[in-house]
Protein backbone atom coordinates (compact mmCIF):
# COMPACT_ATOMS: atom_id res chain seq x y z
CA UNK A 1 -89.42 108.32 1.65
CA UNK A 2 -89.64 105.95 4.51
CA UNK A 3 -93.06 106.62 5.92
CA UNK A 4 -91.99 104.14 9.49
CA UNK A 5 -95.69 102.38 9.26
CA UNK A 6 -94.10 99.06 8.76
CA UNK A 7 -90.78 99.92 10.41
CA UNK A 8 -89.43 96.84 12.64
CA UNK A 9 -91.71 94.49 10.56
CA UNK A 10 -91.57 91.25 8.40
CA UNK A 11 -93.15 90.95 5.57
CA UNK A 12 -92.91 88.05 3.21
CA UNK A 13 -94.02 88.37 -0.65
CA UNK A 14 -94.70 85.64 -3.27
CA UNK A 15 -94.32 86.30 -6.59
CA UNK A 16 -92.15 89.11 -5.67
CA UNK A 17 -90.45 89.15 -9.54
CA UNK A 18 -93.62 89.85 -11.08
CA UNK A 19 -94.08 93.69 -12.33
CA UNK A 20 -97.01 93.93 -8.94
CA UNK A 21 -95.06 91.79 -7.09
CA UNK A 22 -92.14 94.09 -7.04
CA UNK A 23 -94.26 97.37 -6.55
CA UNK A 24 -95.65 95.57 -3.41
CA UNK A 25 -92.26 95.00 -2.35
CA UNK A 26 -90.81 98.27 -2.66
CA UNK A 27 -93.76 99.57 -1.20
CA UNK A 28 -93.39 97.75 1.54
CA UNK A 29 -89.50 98.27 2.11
CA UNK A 30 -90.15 102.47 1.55
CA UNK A 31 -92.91 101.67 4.85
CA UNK A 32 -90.38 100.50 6.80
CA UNK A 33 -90.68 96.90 6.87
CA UNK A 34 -87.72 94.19 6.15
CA UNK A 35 -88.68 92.38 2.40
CA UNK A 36 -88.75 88.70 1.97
CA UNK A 37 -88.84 88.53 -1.68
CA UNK A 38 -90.19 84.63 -2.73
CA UNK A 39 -89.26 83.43 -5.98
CA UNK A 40 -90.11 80.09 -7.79
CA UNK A 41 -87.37 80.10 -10.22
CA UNK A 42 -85.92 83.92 -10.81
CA UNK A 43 -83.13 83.76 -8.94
CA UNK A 44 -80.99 86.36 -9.55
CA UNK A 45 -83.64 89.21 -10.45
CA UNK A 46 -84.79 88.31 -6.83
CA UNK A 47 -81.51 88.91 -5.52
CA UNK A 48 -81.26 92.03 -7.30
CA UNK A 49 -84.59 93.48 -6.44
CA UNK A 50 -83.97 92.52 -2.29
CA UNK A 51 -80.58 94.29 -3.07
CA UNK A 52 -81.99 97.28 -4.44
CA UNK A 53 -84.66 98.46 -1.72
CA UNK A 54 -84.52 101.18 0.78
CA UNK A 55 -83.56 99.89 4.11
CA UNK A 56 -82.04 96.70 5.52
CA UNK A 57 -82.07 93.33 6.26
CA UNK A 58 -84.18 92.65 3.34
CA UNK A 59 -83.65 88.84 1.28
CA UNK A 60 -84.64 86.56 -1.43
CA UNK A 61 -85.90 83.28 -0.71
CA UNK A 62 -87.09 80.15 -2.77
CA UNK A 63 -90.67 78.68 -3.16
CA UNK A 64 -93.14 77.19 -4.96
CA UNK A 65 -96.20 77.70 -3.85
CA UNK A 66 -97.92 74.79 -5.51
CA UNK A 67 -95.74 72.37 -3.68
CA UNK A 68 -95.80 71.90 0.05
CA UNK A 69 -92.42 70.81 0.90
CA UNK A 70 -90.92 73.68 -0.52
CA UNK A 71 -92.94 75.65 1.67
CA UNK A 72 -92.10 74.21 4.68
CA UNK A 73 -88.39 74.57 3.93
CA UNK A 74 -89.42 78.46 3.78
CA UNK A 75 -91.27 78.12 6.67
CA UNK A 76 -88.05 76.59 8.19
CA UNK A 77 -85.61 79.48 6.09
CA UNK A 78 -87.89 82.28 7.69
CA UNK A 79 -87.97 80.81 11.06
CA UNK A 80 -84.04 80.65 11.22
CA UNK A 81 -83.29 83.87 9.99
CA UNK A 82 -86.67 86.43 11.55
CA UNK A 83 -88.10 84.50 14.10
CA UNK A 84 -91.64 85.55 12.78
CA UNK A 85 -93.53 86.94 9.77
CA UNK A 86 -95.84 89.64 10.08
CA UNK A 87 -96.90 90.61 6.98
CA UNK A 88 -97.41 87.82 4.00
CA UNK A 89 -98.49 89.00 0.94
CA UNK A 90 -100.25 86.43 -1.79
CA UNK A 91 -99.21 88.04 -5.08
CA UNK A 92 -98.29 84.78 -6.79
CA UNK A 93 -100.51 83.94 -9.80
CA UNK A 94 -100.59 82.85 -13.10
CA UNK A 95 -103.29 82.63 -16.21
CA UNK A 96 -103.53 82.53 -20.01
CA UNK A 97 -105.63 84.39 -21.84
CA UNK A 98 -108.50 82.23 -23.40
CA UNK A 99 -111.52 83.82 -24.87
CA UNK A 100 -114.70 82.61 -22.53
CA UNK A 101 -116.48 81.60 -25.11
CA UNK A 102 -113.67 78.94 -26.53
CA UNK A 103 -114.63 76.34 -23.95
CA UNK A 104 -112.52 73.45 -25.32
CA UNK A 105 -109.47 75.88 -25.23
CA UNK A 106 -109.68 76.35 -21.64
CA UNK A 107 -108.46 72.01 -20.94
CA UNK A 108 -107.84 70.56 -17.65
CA UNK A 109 -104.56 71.40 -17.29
CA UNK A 110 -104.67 75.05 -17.80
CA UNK A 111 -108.05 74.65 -14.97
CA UNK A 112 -106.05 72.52 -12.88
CA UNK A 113 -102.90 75.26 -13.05
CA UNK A 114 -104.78 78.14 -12.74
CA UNK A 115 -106.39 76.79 -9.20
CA UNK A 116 -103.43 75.18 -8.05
CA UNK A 117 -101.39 78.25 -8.31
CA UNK A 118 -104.22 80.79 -7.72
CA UNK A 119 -106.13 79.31 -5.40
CA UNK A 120 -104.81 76.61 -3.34
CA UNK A 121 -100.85 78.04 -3.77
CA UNK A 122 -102.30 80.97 -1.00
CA UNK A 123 -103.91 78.64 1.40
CA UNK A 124 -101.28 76.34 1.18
CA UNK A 125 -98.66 79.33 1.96
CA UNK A 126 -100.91 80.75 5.08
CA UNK A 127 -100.71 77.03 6.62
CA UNK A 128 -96.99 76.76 6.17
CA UNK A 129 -96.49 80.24 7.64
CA UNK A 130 -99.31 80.35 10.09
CA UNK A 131 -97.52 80.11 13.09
CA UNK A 132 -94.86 82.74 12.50
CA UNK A 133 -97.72 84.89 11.31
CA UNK A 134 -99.25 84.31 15.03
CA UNK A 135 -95.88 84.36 16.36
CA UNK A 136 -96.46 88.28 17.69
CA UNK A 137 -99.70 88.12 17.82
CA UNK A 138 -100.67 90.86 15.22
CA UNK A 139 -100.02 89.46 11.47
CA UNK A 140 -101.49 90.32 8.99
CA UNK A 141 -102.22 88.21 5.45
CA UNK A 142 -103.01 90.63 2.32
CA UNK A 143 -104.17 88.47 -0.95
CA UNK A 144 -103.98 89.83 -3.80
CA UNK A 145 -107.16 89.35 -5.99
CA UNK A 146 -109.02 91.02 -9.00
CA UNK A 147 -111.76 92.72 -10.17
CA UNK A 148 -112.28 89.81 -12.32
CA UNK A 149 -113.76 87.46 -9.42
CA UNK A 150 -116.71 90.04 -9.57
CA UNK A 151 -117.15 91.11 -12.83
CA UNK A 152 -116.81 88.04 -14.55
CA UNK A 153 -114.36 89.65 -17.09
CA UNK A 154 -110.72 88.52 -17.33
CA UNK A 155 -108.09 86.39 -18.87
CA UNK A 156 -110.21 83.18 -18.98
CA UNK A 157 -113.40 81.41 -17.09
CA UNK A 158 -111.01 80.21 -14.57
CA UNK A 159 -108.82 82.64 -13.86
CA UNK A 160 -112.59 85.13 -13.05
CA UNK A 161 -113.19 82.22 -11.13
CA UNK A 162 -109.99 81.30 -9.10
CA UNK A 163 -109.91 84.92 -8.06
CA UNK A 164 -113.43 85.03 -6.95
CA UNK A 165 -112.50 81.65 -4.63
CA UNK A 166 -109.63 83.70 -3.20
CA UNK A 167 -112.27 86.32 -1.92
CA UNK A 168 -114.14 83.70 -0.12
CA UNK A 169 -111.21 81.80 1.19
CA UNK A 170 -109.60 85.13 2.64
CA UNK A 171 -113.48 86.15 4.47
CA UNK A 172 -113.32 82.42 5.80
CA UNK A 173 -109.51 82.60 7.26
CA UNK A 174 -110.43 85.72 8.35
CA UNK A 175 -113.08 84.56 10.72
CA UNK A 176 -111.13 81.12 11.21
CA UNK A 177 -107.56 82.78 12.18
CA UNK A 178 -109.07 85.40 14.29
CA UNK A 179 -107.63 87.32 16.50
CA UNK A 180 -104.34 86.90 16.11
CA UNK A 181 -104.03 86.71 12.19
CA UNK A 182 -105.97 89.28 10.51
CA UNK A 183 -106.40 88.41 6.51
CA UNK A 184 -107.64 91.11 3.94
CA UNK A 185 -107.46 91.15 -0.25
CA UNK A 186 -106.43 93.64 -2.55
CA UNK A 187 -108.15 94.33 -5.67
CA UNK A 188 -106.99 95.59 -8.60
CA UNK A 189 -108.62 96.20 -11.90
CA UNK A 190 -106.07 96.24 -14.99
CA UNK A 191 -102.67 96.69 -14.28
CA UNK A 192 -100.56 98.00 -16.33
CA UNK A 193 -97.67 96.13 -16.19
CA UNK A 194 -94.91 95.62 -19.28
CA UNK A 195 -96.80 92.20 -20.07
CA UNK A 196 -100.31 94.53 -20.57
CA UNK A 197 -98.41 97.36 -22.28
CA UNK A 198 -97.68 95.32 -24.95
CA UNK A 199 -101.65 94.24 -25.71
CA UNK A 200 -103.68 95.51 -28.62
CA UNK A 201 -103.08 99.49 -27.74
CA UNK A 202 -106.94 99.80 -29.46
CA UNK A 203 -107.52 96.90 -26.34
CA UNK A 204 -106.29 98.25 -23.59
CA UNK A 205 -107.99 102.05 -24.87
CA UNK A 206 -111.18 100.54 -24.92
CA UNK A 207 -110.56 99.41 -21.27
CA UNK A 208 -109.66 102.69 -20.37
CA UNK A 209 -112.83 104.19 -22.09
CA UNK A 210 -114.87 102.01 -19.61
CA UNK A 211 -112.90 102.97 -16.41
CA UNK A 212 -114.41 106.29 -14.53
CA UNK A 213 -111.33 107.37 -13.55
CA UNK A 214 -109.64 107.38 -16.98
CA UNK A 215 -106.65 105.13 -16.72
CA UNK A 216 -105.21 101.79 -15.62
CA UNK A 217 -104.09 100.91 -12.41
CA UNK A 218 -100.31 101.14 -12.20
CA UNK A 219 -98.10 98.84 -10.11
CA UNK A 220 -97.20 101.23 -7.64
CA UNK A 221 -101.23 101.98 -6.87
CA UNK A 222 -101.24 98.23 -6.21
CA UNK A 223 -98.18 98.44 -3.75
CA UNK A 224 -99.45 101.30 -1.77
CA UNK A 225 -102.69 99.24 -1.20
CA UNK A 226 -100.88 96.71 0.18
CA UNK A 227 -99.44 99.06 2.80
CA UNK A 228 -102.67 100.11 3.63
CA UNK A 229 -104.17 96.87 3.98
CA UNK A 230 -101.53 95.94 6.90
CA UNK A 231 -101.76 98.64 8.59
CA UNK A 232 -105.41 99.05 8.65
CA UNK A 233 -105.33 97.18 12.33
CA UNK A 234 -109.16 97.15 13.22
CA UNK A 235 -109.98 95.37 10.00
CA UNK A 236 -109.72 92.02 8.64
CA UNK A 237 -112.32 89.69 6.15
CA UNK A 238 -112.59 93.05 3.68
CA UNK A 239 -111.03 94.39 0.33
CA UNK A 240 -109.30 97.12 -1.03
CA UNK A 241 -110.75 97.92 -4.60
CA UNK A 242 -108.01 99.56 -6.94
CA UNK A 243 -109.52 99.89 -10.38
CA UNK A 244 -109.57 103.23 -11.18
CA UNK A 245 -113.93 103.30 -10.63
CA UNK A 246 -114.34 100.11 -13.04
CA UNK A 247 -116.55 98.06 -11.21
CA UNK A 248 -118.97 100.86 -11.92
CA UNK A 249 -118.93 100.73 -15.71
């Protein structure tokens, strides 16, 4: 049901085709707000996903974050057809799982990726979009980050590590694009997206065992997060946790 808390807004999401990527978007589109889905190369199931939320006046748009120019040209795209952003959400990301301990496995390139994408990808989107996002005076940047940049545990080294520059990066901006662009992260432990549901089931158990709550965070917990770090309007430089208690194992 269409709760209104977004309603008359713009919100712009990265990595929209990605299982959180699309919670966040429906989320956001069930608030109210009118969906920019960004896709790098998934087309159609971008299409299909702006096609299929509640409301109107939703889209798909192109963009890679890791390259400048085309974020300018969805700088330009956004400007044409909104006039202003007020929500952008940084859900982009990528990683490969490398154990910690296999240092040569984790090479240069993977490093490299990992930041590019991770890292510099949602800086490099806020400074395309900045002035839209200060176009009303009110926007609001949510990253999306992970328990990992605390606890150390993840994918690989770099990914922990990426994620745990995102969290200073968004308490920096936060200060730096003050008052008119507020800029808070969202945490999530596991997710349990199709790409995790098809892990080690003894894996993913064990991961379970060591979460308080007794589950893994679902997409849709992510999503609603999202909501409720842009509408949280007397806060900015802070994160929403949504691990289901695990940073306290």
């Amino acid at each position: 049901m269409n709760s209104g808390l977004l309603q008359g807004k713009v919100a712009v999401v990265t990595g929209a085709t990605g299982g959180i990527g699309v919670a966040i978007c429906r989320a956001l589109a069930e608030a109210g707000a009118q969906v920019v889905a960004v896709y790098r190369g998934k087309q159609a199931e971008a299409e299909a996903l702006a096609g299929s939320l509640p409301g109107t006046g939703h889209a798909a748009m192109q963009a890679d974050v890791t390259a400048p120019a085309s974020l300018q040209r969805l700088a330009t795209q956004l400007a044409e057809r909104f006039g202003t952003v007020d929500v952008l959400v940084n859900s982009a990301g990528t990683t490969r799982f490398v154990p910690h301990e296999d240092l040569d496995a984790l090479d240069d390139g993977l490093i490299d990726q990992i930041f590019a994408t991770n890292w510099r990808g949602p800086f490099a989107t806020i400074r395309a979009l900045r002035r839209l996002l200060e176009q009303r005076g009110g926007g609001v940047v949510v990253n999306i980050s992970s328990v990992a940049a605390t606890l150390g545990i993840g994918s690989n080294v770099a990914y922990c590590a990426s994620k745990a520059a995102l969290n200073t990066m968004s308490v920096s901006l936060a200060r730096a694009l003050a008052p008119s662009v507020r800029v808070m992260t969202v945490s999530p432990g596991l997710v349990d997206t199709e790409f995790i549901k098809g892990m080690d089931p003894a894996w993913r158990q064990a991961y379970i065992d060591k979460t308080p709550l007794g589950r893994l965070v679902q997409p849709e917990d992510v999503g609603r997060a999202v909501v409720s770090a842009a509408t949280l309007t007397a806060s900015t430089g802070t994160a929403i946790v949504v691990d289901g208690g695990r940073l306290l194992g």
